[in-house]
Protein backbone atom coordinates (compact mmCIF):
# COMPACT_ATOMS: atom_id res chain seq x y z
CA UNK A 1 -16.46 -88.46 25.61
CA UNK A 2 -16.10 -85.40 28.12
CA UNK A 3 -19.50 -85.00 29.71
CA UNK A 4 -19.26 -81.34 29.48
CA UNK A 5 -16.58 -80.15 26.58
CA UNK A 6 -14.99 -76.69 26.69
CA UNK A 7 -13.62 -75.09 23.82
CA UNK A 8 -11.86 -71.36 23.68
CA UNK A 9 -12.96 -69.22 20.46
CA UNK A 10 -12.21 -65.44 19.90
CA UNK A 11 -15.37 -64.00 22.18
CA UNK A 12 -14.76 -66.61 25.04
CA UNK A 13 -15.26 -69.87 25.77
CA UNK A 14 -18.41 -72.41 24.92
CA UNK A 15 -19.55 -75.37 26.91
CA UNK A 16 -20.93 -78.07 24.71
CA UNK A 17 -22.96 -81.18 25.78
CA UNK A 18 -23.07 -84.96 24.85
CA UNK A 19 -25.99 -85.80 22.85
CA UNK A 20 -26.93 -88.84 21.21
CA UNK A 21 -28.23 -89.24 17.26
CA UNK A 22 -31.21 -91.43 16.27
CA UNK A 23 -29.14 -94.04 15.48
CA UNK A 24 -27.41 -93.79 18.43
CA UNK A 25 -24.20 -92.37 17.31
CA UNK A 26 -22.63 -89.49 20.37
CA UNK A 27 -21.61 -86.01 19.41
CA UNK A 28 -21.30 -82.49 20.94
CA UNK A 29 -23.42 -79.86 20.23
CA UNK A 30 -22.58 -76.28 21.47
CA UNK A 31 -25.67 -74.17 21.46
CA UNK A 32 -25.36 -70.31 21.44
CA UNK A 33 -22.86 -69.50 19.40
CA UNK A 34 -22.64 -65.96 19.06
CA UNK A 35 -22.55 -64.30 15.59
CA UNK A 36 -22.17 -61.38 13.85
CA UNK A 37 -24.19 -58.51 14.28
CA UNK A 38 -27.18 -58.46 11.80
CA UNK A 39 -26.50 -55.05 8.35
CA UNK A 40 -28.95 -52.23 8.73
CA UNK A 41 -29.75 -49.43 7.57
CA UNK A 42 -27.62 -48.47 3.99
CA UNK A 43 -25.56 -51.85 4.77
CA UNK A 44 -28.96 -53.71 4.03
CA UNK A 45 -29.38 -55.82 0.95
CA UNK A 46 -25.60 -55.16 -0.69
């Protein structure tokens, strides 16, 4: 795997990094993923 994979989303781009599962099995994680903007005020609880 890419040490450091980029992928392009709507908002920009996100770097992602090689990690390793307990049982030793490689993936990417990509940490700070922006999302949506929280409801408040009369948008609350519809």
């Amino acid at each position: 795997m890419s040490a450091s994979p980029v992928i392009e989303i709507n908002s920009g781009k996100l770097r992602g990094i090689v990690e390793n599962s307990v049982s030793g099995v490689s993936y990417v994680a990509f940490k700070g993923i922006p999302f949506a903007e929280p409801p408040i005020g009369n948008l609350r609880f519809r």
